[in-house]
PDB file of N, CA and C in Angstrom:
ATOM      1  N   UNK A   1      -1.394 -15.934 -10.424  1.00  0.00           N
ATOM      2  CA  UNK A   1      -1.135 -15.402  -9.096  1.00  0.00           C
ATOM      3  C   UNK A   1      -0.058 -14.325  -9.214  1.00  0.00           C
ATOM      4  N   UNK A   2      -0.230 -13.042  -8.408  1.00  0.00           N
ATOM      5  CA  UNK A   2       0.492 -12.021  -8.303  1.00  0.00           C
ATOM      6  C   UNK A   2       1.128 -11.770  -7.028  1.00  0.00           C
ATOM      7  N   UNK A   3       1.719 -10.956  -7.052  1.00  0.00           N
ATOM      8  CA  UNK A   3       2.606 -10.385  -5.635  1.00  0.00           C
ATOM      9  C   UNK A   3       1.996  -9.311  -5.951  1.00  0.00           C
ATOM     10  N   UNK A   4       1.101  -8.473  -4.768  1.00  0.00           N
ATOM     11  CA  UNK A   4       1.025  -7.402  -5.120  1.00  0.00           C
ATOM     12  C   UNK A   4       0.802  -6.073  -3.762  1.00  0.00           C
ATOM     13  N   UNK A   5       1.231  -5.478  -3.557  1.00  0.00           N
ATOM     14  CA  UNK A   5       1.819  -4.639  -2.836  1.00  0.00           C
ATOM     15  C   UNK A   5       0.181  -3.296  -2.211  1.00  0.00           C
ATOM     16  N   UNK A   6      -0.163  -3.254  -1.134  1.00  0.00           N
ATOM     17  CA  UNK A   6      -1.429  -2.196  -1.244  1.00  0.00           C
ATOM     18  C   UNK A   6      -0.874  -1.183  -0.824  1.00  0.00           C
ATOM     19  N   UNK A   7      -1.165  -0.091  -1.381  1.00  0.00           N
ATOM     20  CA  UNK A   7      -0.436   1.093  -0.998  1.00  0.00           C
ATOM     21  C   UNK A   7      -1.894   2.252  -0.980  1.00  0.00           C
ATOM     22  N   UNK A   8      -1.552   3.329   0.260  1.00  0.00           N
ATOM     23  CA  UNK A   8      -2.401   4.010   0.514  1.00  0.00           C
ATOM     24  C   UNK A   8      -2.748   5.044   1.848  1.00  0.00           C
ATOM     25  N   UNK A   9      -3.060   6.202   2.061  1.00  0.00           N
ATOM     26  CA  UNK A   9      -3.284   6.496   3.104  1.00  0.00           C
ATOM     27  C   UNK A   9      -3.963   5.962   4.456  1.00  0.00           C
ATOM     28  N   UNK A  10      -3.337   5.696   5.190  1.00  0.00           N
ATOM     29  CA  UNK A  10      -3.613   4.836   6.595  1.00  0.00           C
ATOM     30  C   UNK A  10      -5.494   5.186   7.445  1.00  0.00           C
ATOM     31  N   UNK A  11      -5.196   6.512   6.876  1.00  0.00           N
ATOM     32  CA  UNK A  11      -6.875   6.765   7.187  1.00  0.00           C
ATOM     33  C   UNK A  11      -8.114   5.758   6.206  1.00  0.00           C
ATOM     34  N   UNK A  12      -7.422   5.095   5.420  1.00  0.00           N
ATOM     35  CA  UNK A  12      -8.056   4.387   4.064  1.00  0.00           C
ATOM     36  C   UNK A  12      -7.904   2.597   5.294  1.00  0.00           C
ATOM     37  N   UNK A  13      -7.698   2.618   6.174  1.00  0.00           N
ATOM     38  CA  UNK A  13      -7.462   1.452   6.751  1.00  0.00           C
ATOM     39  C   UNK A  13      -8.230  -0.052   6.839  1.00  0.00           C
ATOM     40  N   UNK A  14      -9.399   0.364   6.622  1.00  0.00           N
ATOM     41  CA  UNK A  14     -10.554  -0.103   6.467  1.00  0.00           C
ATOM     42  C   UNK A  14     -10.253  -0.850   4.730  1.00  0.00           C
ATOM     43  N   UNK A  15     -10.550   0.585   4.138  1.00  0.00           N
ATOM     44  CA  UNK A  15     -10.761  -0.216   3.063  1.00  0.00           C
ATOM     45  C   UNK A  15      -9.481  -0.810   2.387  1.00  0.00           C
ATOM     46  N   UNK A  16      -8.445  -0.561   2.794  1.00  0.00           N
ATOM     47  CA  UNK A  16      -7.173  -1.430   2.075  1.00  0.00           C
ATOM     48  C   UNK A  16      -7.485  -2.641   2.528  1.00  0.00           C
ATOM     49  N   UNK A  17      -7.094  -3.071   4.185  1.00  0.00           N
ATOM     50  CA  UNK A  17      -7.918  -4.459   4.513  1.00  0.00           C
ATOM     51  C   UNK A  17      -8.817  -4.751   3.363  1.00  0.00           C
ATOM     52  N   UNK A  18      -9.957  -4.491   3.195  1.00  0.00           N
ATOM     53  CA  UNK A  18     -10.994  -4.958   2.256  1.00  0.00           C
ATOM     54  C   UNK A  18     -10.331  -5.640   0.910  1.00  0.00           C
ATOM     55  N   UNK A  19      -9.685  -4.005   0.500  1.00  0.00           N
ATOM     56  CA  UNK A  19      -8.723  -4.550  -0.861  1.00  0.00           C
ATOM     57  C   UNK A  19      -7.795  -5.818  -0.635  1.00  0.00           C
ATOM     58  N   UNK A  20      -7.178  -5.712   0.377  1.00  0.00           N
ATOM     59  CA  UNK A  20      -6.032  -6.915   0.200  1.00  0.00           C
ATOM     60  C   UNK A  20      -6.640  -8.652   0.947  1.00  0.00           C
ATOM     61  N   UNK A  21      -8.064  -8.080   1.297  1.00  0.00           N
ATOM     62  CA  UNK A  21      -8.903  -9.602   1.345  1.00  0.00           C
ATOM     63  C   UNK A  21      -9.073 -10.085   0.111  1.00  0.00           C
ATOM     64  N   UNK A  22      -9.708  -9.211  -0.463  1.00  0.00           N
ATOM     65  CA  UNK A  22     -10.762  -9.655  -1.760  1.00  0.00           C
ATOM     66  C   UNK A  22      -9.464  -9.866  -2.762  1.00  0.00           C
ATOM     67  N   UNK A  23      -8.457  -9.559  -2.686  1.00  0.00           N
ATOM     68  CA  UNK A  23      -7.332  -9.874  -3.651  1.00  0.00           C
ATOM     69  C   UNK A  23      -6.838 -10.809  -3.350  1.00  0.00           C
ATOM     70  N   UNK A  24      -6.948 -11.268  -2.155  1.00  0.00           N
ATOM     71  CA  UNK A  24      -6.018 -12.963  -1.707  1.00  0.00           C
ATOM     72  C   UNK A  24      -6.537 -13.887  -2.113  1.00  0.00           C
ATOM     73  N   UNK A  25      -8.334 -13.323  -1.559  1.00  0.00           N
ATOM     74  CA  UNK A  25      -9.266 -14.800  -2.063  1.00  0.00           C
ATOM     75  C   UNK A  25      -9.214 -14.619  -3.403  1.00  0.00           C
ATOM     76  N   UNK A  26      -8.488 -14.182  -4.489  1.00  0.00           N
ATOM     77  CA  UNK A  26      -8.310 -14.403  -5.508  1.00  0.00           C
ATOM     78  C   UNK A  26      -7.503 -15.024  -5.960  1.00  0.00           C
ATOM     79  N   UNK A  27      -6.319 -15.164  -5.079  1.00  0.00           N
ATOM     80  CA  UNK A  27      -5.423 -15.899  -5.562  1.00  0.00           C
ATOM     81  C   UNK A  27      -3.909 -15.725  -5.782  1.00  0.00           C
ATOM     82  N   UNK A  28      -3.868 -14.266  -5.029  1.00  0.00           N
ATOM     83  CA  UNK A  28      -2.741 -13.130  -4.915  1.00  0.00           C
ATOM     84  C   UNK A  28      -2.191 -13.340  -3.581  1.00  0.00           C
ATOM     85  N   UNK A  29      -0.758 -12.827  -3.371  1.00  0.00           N
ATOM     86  CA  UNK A  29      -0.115 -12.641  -2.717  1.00  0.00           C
ATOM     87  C   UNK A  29      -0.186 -11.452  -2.124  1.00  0.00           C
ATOM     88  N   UNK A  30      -0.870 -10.690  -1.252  1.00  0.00           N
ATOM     89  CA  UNK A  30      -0.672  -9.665  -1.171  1.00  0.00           C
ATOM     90  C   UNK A  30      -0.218  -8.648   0.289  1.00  0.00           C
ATOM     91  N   UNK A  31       0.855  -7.846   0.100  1.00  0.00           N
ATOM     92  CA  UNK A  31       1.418  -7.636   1.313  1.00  0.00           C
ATOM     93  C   UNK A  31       1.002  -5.995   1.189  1.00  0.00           C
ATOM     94  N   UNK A  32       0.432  -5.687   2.726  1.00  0.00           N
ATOM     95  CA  UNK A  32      -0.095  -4.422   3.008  1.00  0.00           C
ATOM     96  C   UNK A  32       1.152  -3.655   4.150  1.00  0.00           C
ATOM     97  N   UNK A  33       0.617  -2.313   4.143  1.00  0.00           N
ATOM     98  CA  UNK A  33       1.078  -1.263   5.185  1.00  0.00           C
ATOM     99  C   UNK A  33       1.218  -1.896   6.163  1.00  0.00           C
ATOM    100  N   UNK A  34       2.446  -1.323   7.440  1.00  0.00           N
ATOM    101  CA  UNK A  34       1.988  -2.053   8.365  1.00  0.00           C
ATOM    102  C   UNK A  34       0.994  -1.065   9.159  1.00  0.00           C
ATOM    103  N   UNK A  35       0.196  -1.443  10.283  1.00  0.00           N
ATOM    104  CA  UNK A  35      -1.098  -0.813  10.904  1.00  0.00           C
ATOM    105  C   UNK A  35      -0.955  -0.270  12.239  1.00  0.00           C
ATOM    106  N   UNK A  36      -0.572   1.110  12.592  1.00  0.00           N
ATOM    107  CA  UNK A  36      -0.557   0.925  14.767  1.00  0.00           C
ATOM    108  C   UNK A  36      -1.535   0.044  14.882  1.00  0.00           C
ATOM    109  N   UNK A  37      -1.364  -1.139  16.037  1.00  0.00           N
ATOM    110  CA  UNK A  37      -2.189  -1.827  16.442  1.00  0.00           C
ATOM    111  C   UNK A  37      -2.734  -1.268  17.614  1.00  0.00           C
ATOM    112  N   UNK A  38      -1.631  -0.317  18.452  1.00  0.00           N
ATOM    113  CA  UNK A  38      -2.477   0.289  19.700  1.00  0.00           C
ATOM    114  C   UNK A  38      -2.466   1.377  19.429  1.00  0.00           C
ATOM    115  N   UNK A  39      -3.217   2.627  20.683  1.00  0.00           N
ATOM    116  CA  UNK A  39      -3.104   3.675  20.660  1.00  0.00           C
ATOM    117  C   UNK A  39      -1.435   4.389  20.816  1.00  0.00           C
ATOM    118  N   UNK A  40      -0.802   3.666  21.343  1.00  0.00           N
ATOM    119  CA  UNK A  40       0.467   4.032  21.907  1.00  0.00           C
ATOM    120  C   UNK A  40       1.367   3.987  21.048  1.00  0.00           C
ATOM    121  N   UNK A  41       0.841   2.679  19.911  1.00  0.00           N
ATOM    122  CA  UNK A  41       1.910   2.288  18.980  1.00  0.00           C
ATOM    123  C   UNK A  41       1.725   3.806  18.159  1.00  0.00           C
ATOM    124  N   UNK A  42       0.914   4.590  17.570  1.00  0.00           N
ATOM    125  CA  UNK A  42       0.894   5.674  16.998  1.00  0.00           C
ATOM    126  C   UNK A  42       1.960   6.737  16.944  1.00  0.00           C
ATOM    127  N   UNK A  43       2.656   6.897  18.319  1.00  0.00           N
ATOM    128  CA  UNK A  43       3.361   8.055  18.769  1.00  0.00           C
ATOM    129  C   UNK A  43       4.285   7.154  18.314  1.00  0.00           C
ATOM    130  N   UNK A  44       4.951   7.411  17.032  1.00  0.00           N
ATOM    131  CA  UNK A  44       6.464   6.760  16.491  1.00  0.00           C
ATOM    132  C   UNK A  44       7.479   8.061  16.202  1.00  0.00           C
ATOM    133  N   UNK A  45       8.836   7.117  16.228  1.00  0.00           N
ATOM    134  CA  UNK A  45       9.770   8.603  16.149  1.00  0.00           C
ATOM    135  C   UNK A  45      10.187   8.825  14.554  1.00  0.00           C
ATOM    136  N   UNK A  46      10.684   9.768  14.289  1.00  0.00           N
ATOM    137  CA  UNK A  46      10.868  10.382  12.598  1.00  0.00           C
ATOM    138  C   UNK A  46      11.607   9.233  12.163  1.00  0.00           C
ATOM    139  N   UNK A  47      12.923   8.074  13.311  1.00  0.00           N
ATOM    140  CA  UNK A  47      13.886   7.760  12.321  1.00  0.00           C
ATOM    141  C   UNK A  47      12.602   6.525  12.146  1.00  0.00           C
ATOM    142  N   UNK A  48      11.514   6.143  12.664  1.00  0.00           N
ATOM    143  CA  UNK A  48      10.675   4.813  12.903  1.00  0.00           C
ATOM    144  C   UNK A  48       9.962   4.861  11.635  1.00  0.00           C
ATOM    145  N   UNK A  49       8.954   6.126  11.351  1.00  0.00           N
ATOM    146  CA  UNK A  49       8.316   6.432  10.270  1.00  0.00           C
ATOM    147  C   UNK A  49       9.293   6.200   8.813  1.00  0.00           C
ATOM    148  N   UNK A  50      10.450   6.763   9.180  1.00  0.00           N
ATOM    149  CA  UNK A  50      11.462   6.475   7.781  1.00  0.00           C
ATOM    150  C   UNK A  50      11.680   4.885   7.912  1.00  0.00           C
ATOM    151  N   UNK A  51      11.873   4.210   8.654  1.00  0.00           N
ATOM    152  CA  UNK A  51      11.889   2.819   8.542  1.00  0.00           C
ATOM    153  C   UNK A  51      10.862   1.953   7.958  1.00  0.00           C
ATOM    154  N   UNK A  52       9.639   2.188   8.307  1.00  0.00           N
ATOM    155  CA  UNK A  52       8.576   1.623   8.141  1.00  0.00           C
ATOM    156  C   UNK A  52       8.160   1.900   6.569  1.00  0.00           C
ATOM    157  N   UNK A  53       8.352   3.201   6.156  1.00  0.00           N
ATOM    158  CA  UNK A  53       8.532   3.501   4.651  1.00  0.00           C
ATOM    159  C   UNK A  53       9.497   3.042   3.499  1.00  0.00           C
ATOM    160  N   UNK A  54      10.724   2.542   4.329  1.00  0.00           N
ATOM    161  CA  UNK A  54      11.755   1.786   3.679  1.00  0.00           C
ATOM    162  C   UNK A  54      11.226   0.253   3.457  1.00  0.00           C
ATOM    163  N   UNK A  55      10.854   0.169   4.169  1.00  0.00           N
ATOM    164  CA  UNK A  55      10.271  -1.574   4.347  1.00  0.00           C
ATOM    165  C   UNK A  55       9.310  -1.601   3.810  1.00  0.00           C
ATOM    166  N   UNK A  56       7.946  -0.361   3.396  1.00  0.00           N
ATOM    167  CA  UNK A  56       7.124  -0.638   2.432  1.00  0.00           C
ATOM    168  C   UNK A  56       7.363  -0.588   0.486  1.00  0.00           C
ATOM    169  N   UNK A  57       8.682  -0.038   0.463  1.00  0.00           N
ATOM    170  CA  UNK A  57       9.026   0.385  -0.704  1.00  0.00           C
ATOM    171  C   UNK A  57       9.844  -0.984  -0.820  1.00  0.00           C
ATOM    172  N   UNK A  58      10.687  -2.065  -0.081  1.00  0.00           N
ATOM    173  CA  UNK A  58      10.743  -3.287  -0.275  1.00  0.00           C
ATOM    174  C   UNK A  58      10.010  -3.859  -0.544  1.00  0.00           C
ATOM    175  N   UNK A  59       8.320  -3.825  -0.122  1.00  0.00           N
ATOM    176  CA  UNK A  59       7.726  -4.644  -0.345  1.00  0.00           C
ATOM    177  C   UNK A  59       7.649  -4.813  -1.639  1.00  0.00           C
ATOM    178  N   UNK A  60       7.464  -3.366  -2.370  1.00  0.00           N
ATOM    179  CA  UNK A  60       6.715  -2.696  -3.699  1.00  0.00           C
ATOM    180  C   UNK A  60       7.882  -3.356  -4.657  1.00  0.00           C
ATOM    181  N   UNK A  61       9.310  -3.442  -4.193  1.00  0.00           N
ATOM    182  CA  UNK A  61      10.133  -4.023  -4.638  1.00  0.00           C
ATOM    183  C   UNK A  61       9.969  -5.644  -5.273  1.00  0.00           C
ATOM    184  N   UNK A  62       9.540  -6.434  -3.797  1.00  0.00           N
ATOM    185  CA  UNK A  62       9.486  -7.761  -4.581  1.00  0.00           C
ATOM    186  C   UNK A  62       7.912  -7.684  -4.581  1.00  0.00           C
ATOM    187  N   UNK A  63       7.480  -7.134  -5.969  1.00  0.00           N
ATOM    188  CA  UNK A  63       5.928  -7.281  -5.740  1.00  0.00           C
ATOM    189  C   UNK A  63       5.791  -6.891  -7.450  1.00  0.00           C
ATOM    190  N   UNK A  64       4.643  -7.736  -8.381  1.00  0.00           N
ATOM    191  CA  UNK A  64       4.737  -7.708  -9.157  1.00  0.00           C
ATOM    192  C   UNK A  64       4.071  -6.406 -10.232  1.00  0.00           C
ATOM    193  N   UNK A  65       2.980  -5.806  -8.997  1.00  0.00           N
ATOM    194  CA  UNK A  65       2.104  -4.674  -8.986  1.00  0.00           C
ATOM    195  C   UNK A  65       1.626  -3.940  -7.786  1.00  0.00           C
ATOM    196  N   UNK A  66       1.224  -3.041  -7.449  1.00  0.00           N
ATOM    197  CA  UNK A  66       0.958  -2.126  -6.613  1.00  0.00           C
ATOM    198  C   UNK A  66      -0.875  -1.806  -6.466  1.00  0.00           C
ATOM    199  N   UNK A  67      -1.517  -1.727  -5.781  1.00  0.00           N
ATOM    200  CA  UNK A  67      -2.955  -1.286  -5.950  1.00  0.00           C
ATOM    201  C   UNK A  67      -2.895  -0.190  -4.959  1.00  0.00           C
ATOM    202  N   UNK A  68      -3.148   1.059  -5.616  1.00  0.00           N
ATOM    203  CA  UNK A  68      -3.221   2.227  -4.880  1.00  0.00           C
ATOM    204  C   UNK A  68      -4.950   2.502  -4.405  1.00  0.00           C
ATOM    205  N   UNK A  69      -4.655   2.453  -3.160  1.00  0.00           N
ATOM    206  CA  UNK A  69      -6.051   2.863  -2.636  1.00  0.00           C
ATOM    207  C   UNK A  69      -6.787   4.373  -2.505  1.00  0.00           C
ATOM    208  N   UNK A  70      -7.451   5.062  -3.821  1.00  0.00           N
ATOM    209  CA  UNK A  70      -7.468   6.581  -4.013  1.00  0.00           C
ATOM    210  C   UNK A  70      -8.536   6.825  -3.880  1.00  0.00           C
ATOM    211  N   UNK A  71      -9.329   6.385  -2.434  1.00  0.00           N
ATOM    212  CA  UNK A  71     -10.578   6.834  -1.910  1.00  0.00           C
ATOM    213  C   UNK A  71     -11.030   8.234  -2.302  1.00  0.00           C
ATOM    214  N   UNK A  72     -11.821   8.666  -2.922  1.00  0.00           N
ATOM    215  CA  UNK A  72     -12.490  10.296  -3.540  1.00  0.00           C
ATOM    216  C   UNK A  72     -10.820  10.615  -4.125  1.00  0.00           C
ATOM    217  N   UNK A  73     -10.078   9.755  -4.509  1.00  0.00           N
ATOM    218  CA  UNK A  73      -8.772  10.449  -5.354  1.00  0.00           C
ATOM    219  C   UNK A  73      -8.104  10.749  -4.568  1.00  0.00           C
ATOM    220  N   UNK A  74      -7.724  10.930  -3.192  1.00  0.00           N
ATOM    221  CA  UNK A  74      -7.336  10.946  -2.366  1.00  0.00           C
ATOM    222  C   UNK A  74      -5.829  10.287  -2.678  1.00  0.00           C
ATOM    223  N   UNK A  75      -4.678  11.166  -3.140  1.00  0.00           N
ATOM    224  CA  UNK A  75      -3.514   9.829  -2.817  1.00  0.00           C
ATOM    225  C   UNK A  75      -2.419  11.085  -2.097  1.00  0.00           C
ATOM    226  N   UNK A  76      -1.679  10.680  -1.135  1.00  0.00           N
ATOM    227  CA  UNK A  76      -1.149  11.464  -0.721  1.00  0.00           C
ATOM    228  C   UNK A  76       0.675  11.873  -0.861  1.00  0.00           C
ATOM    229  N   UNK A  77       1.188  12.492  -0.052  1.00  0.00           N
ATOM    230  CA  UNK A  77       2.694  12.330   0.073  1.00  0.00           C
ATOM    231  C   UNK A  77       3.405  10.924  -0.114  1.00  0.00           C
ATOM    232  N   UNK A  78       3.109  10.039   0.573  1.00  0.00           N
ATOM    233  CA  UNK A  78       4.052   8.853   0.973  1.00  0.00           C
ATOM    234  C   UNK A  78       3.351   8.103  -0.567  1.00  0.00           C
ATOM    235  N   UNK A  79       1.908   7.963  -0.573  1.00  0.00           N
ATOM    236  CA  UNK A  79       1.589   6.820  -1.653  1.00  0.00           C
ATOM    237  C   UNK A  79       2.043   7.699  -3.010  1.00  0.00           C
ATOM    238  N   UNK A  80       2.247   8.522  -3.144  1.00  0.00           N
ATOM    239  CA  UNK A  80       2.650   9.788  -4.487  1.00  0.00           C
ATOM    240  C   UNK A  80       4.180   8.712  -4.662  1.00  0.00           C
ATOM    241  N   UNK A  81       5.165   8.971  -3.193  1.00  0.00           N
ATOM    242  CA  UNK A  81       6.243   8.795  -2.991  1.00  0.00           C
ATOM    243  C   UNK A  81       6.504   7.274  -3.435  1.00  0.00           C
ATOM    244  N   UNK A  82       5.594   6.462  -3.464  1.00  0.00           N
ATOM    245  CA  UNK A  82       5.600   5.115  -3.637  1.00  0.00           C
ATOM    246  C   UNK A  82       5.124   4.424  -5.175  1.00  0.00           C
ATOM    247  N   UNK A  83       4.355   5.404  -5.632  1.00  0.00           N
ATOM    248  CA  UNK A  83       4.147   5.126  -7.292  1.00  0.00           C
ATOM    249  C   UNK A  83       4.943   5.344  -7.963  1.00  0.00           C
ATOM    250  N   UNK A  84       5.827   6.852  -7.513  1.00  0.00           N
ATOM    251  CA  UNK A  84       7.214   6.905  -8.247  1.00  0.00           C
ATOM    252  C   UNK A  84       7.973   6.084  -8.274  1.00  0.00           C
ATOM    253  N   UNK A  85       8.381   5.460  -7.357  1.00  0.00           N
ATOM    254  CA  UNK A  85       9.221   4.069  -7.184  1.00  0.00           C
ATOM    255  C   UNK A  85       8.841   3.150  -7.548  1.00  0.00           C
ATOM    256  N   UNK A  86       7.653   2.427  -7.479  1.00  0.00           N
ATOM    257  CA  UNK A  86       7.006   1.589  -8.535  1.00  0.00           C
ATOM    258  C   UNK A  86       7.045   2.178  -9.991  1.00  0.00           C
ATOM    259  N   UNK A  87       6.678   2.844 -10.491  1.00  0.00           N
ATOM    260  CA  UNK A  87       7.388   3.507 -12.137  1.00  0.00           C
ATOM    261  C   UNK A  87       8.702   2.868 -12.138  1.00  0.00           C
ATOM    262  N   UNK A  88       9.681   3.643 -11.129  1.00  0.00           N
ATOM    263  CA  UNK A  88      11.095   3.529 -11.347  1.00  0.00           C
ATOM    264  C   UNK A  88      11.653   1.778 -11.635  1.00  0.00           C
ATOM    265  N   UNK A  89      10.617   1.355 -11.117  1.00  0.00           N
ATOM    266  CA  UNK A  89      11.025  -0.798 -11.007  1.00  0.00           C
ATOM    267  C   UNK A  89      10.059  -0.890 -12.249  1.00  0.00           C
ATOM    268  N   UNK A  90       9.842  -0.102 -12.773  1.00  0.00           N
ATOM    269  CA  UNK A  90       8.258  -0.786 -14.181  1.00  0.00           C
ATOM    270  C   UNK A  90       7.257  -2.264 -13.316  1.00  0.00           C
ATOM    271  N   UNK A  91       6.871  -1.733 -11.956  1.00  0.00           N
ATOM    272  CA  UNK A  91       5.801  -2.479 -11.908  1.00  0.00           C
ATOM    273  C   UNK A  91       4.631  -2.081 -12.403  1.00  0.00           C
ATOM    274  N   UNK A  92       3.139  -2.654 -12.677  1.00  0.00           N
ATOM    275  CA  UNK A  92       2.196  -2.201 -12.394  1.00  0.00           C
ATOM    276  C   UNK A  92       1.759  -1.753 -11.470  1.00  0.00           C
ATOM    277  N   UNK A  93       1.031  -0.852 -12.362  1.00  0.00           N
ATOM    278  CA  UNK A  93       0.382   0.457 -11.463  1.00  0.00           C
ATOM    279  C   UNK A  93      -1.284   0.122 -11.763  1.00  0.00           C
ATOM    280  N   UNK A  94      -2.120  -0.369 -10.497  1.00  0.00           N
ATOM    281  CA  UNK A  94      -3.389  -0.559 -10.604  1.00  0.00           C
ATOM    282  C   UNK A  94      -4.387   0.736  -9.198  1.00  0.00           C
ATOM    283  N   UNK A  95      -5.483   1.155  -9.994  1.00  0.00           N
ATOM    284  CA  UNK A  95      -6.160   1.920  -9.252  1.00  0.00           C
ATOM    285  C   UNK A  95      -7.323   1.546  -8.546  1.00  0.00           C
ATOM    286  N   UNK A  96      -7.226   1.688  -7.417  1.00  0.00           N
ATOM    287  CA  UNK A  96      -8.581   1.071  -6.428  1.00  0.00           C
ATOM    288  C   UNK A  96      -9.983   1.950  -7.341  1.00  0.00           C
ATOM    289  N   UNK A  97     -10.048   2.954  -7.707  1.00  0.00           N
ATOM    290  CA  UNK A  97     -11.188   3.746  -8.286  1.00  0.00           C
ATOM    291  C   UNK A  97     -11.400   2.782  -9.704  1.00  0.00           C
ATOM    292  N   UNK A  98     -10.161   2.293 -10.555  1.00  0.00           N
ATOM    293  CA  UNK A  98     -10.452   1.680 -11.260  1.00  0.00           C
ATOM    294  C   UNK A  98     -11.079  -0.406 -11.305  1.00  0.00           C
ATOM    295  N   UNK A  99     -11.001  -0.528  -9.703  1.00  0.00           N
ATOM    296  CA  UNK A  99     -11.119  -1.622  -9.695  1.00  0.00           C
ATOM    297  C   UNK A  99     -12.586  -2.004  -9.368  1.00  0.00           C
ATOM    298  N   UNK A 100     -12.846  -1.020  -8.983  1.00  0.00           N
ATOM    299  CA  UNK A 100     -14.359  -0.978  -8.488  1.00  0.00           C
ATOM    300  C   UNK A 100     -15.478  -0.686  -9.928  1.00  0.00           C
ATOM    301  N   UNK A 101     -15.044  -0.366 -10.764  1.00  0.00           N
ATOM    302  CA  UNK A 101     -16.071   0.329 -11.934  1.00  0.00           C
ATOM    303  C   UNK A 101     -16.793  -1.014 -12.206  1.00  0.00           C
TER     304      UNK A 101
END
């Protein structure tokens, strides 16, 4: 059993869910992005977005690996921003393109 952290562009929403199902029923721990649940929740302020990014890079913190979700390779600013920091802790680094082969 792992701790393992999903990291990924929010437009990928769908399929991270997917990823961090099929990784639990495995036997993993796994803690995701958090999600706007409403339309309203969307409109967040700059210091909110920096919060919510602090608290995902905790997660990545106590987490034993990372699964980056790189739909068509797709990885962006924030998940770029979040592999570096995973490097920087020597977690694993696992690829959704590679999990699927």
């Amino acid at each position: 059993m792992k701790i393992i952290t999903v990291c990924g562009s929010l437009k990928f929403k769908e399929e991270i869910m997917n990823i961090a199902f099929q990784l639990s029923i495995k036997g993993n721990i796994v803690l995701t992005p958090l999600f706007p649940y409403r339309e309203e929740d969307m409109k967040l302020t700059k210091e909110q977005i920096n919060m919510l990014g602090k608290i995902h890079k905790e997660k990545i913190k106590l987490s034993d690996a990372i699964v980056i979700v790189n739909i068509d390779n797709y990885i962006g600013e924030s998940t770029n921003s979040e592999i570096e920091y995973a490097k920087l802790l020597n977690k694993e680094i696992i690829y959704y393109k590679d999990l699927i082969k």
